[in-house]
N, C-alpha and C. Protein backbone atom coordinates (compact mmCIF):
# COMPACT_ATOMS: atom_id res chain seq x y z
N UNK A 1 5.96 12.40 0.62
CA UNK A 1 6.88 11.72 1.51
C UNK A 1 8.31 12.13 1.17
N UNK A 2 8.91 12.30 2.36
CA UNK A 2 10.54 12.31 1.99
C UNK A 2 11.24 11.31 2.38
N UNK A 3 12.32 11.03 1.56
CA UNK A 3 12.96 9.85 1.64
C UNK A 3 14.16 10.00 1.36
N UNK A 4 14.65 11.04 0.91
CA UNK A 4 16.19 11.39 0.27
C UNK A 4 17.00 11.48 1.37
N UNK A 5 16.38 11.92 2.83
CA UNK A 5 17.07 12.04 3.64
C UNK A 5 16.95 10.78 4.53
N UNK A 6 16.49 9.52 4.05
CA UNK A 6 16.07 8.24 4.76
C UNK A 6 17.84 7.27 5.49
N UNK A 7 17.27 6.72 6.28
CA UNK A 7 18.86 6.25 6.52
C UNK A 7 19.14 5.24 5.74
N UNK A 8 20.52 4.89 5.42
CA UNK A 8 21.19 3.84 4.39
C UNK A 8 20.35 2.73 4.79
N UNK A 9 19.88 1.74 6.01
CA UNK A 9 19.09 0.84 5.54
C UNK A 9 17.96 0.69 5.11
N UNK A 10 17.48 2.04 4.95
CA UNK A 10 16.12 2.26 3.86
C UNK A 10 16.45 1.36 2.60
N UNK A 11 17.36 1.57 2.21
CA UNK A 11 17.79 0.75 0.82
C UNK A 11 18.60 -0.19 0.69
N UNK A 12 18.84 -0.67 1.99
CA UNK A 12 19.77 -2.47 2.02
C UNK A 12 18.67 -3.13 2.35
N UNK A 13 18.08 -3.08 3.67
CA UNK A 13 16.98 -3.92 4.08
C UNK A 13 15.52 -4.14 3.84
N UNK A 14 15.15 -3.50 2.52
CA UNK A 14 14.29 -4.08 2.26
C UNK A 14 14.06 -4.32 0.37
N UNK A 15 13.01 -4.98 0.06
CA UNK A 15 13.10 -5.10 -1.77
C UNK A 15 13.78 -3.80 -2.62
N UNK A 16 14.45 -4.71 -3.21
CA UNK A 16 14.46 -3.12 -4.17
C UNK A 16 13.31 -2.39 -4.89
N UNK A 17 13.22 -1.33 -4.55
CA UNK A 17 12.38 -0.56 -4.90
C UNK A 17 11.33 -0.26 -3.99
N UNK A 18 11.36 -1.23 -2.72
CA UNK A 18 10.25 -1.00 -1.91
C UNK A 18 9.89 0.49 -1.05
N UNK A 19 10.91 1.09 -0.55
CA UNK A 19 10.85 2.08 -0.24
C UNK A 19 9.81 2.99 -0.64
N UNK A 20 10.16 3.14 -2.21
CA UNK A 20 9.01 4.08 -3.21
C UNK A 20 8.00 3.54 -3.26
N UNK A 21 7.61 2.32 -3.37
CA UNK A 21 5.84 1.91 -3.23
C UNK A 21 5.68 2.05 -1.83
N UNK A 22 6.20 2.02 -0.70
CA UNK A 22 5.42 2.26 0.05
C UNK A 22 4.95 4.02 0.22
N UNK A 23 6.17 4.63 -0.21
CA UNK A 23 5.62 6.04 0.44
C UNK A 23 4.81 6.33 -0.63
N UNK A 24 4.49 5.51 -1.97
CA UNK A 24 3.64 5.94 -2.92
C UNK A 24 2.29 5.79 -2.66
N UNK A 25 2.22 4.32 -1.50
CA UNK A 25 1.31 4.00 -1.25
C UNK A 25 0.59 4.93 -0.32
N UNK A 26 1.43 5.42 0.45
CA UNK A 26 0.60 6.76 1.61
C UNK A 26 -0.70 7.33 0.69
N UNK A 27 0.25 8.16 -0.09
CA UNK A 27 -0.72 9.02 -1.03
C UNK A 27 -1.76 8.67 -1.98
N UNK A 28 -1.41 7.34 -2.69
CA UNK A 28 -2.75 6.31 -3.33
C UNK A 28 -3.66 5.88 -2.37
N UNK A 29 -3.38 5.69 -1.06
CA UNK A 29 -4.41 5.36 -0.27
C UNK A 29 -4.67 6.66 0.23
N UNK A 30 -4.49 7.63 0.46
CA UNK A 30 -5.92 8.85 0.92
C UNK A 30 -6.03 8.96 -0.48
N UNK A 31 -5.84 9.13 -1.79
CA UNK A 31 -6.82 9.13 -3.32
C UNK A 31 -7.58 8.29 -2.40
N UNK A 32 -7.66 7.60 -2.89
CA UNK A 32 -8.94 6.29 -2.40
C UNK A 32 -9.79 6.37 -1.39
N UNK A 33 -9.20 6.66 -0.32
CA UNK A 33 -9.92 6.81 0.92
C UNK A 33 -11.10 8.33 0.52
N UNK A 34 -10.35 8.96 0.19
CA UNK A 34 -11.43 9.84 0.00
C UNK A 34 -12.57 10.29 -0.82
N UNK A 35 -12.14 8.71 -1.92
CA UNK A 35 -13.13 8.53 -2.59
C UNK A 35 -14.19 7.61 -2.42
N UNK A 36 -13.69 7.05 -1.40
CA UNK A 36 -15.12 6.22 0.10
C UNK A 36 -14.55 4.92 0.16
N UNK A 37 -13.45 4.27 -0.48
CA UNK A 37 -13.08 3.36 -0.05
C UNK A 37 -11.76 3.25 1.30
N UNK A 38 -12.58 2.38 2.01
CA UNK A 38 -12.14 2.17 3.14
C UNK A 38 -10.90 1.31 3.21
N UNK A 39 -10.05 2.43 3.95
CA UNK A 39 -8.55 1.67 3.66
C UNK A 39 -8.19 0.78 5.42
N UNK A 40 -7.40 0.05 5.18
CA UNK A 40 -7.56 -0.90 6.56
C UNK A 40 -6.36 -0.04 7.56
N UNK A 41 -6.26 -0.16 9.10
CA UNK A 41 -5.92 0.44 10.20
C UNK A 41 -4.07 0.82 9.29
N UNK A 42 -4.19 1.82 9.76
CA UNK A 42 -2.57 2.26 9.06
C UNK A 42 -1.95 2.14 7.59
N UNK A 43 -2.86 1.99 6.87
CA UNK A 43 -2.90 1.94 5.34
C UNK A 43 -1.44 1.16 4.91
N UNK A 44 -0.42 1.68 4.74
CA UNK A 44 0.63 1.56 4.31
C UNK A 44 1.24 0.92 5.15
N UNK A 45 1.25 1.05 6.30
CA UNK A 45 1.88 0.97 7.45
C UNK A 45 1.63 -0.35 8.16
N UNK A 46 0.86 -1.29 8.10
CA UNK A 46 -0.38 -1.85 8.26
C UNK A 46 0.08 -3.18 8.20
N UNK A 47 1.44 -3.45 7.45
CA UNK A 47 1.32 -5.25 7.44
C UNK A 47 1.37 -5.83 8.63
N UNK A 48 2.67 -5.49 9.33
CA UNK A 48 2.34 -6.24 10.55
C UNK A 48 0.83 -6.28 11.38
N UNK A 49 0.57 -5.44 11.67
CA UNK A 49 -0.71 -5.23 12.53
C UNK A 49 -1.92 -6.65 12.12
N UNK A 50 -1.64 -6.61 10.54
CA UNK A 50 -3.51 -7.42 9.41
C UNK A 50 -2.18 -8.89 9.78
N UNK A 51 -1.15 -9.32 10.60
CA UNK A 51 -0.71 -10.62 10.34
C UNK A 51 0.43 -11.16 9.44
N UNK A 52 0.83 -9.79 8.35
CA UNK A 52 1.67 -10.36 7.36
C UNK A 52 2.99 -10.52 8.14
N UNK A 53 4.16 -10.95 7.55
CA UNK A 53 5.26 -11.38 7.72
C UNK A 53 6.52 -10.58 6.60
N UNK A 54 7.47 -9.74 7.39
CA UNK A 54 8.27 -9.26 6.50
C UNK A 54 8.94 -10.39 5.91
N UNK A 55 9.41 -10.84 4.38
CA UNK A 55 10.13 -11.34 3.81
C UNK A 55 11.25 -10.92 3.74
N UNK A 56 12.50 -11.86 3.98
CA UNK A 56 13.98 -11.38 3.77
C UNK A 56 14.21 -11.37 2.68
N UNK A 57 13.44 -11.37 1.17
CA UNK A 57 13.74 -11.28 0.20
C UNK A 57 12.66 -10.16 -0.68
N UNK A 58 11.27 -9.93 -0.50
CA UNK A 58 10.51 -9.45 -0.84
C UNK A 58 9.88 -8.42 0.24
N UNK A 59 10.48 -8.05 1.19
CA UNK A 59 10.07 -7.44 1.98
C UNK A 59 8.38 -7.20 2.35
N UNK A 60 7.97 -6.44 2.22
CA UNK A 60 6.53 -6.36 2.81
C UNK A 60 5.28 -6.37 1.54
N UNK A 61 5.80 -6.84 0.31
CA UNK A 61 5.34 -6.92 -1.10
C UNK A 61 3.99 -7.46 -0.96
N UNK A 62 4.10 -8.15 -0.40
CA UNK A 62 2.73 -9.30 0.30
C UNK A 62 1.66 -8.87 0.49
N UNK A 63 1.91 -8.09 1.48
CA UNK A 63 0.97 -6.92 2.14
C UNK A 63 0.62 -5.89 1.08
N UNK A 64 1.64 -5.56 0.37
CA UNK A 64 1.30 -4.35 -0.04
C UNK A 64 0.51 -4.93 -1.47
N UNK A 65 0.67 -6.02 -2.55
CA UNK A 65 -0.55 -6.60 -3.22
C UNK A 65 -1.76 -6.66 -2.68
N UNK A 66 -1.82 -6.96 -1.50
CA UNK A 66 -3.34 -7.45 -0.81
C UNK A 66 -3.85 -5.75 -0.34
N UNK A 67 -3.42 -4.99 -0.18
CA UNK A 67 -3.58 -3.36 -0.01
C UNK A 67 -4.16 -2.95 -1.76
N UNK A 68 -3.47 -3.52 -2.26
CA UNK A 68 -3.75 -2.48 -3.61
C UNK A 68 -4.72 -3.30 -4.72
N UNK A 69 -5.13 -4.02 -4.13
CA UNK A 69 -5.87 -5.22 -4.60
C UNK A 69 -7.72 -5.28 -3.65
N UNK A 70 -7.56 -4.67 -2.50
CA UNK A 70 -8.98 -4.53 -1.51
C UNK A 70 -8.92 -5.89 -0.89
N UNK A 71 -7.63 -6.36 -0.85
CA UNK A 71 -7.99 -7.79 0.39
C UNK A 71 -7.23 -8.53 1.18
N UNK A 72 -6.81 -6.84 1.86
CA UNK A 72 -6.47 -7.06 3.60
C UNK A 72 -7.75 -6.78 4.29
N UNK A 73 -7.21 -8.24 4.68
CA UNK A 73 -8.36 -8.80 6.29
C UNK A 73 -8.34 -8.23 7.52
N UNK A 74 -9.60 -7.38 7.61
CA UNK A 74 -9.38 -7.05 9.10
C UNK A 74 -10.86 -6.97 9.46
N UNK A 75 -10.99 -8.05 10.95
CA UNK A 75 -12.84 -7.70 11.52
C UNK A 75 -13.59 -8.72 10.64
N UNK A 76 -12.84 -9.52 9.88
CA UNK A 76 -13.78 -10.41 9.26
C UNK A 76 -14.24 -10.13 7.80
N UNK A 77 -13.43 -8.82 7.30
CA UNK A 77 -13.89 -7.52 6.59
C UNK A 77 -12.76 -7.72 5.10
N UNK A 78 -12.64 -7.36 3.91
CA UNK A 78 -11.67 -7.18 3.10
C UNK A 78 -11.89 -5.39 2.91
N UNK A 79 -10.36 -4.77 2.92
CA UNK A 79 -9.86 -3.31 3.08
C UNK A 79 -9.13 -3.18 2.19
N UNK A 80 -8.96 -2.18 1.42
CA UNK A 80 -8.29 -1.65 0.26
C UNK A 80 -8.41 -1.07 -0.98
N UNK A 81 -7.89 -1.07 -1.34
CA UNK A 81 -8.36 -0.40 -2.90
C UNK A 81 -8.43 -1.43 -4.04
N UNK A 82 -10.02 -2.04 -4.05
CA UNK A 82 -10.67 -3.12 -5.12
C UNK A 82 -9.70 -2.26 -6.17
N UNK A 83 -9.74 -4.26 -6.82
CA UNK A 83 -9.60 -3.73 -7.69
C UNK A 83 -10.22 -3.13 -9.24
N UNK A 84 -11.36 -2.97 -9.06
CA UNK A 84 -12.43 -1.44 -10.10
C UNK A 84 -11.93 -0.73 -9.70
N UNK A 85 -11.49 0.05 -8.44
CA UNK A 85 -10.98 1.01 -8.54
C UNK A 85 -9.89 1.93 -9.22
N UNK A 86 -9.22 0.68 -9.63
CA UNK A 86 -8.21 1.18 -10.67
C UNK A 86 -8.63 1.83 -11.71
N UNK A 87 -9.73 1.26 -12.82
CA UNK A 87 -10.08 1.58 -13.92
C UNK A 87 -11.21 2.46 -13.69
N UNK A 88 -11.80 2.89 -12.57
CA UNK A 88 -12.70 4.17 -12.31
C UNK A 88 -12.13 5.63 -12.53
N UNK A 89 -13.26 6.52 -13.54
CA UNK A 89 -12.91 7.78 -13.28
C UNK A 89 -13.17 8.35 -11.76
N UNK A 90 -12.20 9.28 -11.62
CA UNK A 90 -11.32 10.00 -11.79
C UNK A 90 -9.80 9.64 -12.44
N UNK A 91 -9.81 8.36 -11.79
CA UNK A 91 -8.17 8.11 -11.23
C UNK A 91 -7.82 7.87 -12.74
N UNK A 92 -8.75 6.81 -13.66
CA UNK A 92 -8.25 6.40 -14.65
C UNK A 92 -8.04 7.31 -15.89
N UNK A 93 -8.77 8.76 -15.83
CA UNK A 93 -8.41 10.03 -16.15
C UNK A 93 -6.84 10.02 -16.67
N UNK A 94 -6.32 10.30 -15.54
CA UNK A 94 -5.05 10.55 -15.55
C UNK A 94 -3.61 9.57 -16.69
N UNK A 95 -4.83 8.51 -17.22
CA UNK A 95 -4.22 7.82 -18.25
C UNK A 95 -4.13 7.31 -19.58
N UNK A 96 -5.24 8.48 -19.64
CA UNK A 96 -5.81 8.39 -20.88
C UNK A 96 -4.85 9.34 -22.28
């Protein structure tokens, strides 16, 4: 993702730091996805759509726990990246 060239309210209007988890999140969710877990409609992109609510203080943080956690609701269904998936090889490889 690029972001260096993002406009100035990339970084007034929403959490600090949020910017970078989300575009981090793009790329952690296809890891995942292509390791068969099923990520919910627009991965990253996605809060509004599953119901969440931007916060004027925490911006879309909400959403994005319940993403990286496997429990955004959608279809009756929980979507995301459980959390075993964290501590599964491959990924957990990378931290050893």
């Amino acid at each position: 993702a690029a972001i260096a060239n993002a406009p100035s309210s990339a970084w007034t209007n929403e959490a600090r730091g949020e910017v970078w988890l989300h575009e981090w999140l793009h790329g952690v969710c296809a890891h995942f996805a292509q390791r068969g877990h099923v990520m919910p409609k627009r991965n990253a992109d996605g809060g509004e759509l599953h119901g969440y609510v931007r916060s004027p203080t925490a911006g879309w943080t909400d959403y994005y726990r319940d993403l990286m956690t496997g429990n955004v609701l959608e279809d009756g269904k929980h979507f995301g990246i459980p959390a075993d998936a964290w501590t599964a090889w491959p990924f957990s490889a990378f931290f050893e």
